[in-house]
C-alpha atoms as a PDB file:
ATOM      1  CA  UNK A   1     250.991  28.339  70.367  1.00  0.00           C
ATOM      2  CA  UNK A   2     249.158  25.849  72.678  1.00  0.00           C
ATOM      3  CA  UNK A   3     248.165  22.183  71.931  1.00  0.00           C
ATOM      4  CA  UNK A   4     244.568  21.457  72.709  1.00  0.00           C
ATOM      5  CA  UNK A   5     243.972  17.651  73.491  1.00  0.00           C
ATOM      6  CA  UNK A   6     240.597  16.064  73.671  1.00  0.00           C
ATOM      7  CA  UNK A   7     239.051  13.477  75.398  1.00  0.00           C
ATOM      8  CA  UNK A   8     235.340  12.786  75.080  1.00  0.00           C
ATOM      9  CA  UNK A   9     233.116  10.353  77.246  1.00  0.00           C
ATOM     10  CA  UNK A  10     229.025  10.706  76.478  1.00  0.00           C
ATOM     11  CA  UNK A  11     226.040   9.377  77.716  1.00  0.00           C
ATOM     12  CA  UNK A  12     223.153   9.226  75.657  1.00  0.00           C
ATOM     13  CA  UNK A  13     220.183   9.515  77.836  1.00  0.00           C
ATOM     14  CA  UNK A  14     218.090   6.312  77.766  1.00  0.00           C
ATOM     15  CA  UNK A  15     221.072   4.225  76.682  1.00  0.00           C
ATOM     16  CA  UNK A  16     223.874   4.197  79.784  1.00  0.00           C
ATOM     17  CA  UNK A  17     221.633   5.743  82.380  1.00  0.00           C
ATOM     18  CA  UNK A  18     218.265   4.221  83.901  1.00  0.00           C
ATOM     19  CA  UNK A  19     214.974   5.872  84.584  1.00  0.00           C
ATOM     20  CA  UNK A  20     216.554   6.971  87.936  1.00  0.00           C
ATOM     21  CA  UNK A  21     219.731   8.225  86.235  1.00  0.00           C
ATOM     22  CA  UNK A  22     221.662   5.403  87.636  1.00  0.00           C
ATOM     23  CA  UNK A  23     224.673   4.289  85.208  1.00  0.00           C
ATOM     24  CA  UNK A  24     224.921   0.708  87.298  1.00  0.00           C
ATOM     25  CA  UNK A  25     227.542  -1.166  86.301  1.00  0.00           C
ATOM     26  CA  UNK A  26     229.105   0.896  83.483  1.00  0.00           C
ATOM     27  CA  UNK A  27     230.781   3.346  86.672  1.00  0.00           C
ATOM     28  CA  UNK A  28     230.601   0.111  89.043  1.00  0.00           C
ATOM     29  CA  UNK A  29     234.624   0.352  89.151  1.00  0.00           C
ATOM     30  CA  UNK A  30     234.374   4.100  90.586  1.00  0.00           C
ATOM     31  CA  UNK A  31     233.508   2.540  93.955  1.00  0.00           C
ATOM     32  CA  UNK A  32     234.853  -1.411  93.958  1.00  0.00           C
ATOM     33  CA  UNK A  33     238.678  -0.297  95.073  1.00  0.00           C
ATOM     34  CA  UNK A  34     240.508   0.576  98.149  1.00  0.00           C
ATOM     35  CA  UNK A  35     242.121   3.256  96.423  1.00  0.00           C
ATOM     36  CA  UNK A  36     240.269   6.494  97.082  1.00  0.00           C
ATOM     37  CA  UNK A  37     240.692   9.334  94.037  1.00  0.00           C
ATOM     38  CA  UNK A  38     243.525  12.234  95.840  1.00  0.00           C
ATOM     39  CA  UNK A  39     243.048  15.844  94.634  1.00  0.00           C
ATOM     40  CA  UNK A  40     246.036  17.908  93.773  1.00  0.00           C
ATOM     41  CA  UNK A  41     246.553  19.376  97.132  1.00  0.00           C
ATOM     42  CA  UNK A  42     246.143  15.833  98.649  1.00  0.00           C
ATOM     43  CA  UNK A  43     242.466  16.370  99.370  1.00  0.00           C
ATOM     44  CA  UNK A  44     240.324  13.702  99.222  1.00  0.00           C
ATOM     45  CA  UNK A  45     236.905  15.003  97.139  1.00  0.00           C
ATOM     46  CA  UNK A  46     233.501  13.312  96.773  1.00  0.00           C
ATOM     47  CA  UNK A  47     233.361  13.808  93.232  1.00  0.00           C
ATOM     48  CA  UNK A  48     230.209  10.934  92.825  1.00  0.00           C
ATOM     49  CA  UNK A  49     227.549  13.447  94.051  1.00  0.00           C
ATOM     50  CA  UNK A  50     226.424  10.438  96.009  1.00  0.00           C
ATOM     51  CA  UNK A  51     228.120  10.920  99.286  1.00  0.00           C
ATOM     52  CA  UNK A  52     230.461   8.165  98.554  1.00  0.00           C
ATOM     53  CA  UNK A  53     234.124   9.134  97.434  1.00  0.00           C
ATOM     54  CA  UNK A  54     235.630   7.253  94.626  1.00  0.00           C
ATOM     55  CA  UNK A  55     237.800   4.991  94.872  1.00  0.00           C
ATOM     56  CA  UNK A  56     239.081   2.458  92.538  1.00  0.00           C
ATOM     57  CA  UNK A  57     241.884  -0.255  92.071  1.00  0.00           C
ATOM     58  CA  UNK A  58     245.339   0.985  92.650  1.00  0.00           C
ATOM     59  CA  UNK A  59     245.839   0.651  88.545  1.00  0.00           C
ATOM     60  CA  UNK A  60     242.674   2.305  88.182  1.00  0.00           C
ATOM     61  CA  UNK A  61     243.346   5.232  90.489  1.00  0.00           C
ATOM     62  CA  UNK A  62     247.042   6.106  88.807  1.00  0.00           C
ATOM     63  CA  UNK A  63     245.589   5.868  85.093  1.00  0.00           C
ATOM     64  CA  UNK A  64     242.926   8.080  86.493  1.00  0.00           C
ATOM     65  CA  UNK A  65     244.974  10.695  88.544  1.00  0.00           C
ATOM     66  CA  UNK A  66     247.212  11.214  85.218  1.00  0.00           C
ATOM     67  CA  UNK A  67     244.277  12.000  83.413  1.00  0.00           C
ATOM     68  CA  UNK A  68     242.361  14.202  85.415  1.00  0.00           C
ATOM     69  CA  UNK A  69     245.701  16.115  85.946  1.00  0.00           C
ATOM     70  CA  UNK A  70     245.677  17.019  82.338  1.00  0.00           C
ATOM     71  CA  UNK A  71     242.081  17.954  81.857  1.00  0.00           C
ATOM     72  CA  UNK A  72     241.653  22.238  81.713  1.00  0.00           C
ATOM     73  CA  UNK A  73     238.265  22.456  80.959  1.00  0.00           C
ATOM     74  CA  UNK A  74     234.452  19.987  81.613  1.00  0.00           C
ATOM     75  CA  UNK A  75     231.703  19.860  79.148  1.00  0.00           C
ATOM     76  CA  UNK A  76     228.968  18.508  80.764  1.00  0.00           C
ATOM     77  CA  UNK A  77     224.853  18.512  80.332  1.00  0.00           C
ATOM     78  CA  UNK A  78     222.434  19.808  82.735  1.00  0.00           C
ATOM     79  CA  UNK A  79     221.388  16.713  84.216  1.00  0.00           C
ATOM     80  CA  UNK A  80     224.424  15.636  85.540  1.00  0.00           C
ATOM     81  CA  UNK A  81     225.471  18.673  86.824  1.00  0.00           C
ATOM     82  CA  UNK A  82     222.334  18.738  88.956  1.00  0.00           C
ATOM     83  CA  UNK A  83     223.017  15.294  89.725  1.00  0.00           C
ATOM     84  CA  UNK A  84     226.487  16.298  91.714  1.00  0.00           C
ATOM     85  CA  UNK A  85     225.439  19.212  92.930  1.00  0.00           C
ATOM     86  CA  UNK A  86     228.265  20.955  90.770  1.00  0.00           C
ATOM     87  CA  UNK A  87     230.640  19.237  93.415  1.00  0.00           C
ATOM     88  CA  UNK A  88     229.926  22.244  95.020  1.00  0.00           C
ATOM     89  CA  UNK A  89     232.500  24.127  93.275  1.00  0.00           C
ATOM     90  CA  UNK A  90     235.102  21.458  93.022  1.00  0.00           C
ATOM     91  CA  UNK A  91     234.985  19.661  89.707  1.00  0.00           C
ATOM     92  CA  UNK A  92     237.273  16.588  89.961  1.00  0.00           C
ATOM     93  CA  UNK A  93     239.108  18.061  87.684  1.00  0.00           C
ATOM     94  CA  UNK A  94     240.419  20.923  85.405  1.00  0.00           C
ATOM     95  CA  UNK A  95     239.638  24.494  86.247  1.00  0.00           C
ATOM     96  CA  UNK A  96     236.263  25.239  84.532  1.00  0.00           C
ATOM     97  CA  UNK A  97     232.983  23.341  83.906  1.00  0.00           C
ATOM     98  CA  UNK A  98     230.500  24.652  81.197  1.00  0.00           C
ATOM     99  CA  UNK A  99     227.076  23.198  81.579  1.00  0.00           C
ATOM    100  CA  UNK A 100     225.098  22.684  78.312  1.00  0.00           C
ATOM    101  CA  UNK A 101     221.695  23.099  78.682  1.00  0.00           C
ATOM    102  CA  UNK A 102     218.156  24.037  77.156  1.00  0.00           C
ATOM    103  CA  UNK A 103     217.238  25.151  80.358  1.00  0.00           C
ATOM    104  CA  UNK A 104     217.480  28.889  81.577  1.00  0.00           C
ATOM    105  CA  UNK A 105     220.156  29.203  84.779  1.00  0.00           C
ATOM    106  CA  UNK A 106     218.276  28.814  87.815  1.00  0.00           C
END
């Protein structure tokens, strides 16, 4: 039998994100290092939707890297999946997205 392990991050509309969906300085770090965020396969992805890799402190980019490697699955809302573009297919990490939404599928 498996072990399921969960992590959980949320945004509350109207509380981390601005009127423009910006998150500011709550996902500053994302893009202050010299450090850029290396896939699996030693790709380097453009997970910010923004056209701007991540990268983060040296520190930062290990303790992320050893998390993302451990993530199977993304829960994410509507918003922000339109928001990255899906990463066109690429989530940072794990192997499947599901996108919660009220919307139909377009």
């Amino acid at each position: 039998m498996g072990a399921v392990i969960m992590h959980n991050v949320m945004s509350v509309d109207g509380f981390i994100a601005d009127a423009n969906d910006e998150v500011g300085p709550l996902h500053d770090w994302y893009f202050n290092g010299d450090d850029p965020i290396v896939g699996g396969v030693d790709e380097r992805y453009d997970h910010s939707g923004s056209g701007s890799p991540f990268k983060v402190s040296s520190a930062s980019a290990e303790y992320v890297r050893s998390t993302w490697r451990t993530i199977g699955a993304i829960v994410m809302g509507r918003t922000l999946f339109d928001l990255v573009n899906g990463w066109e297919g690429r989530p940072p990490a794990g192997d499947h997205v599901v996108v919660v939404s009220h919307r139909p599928k377009p």
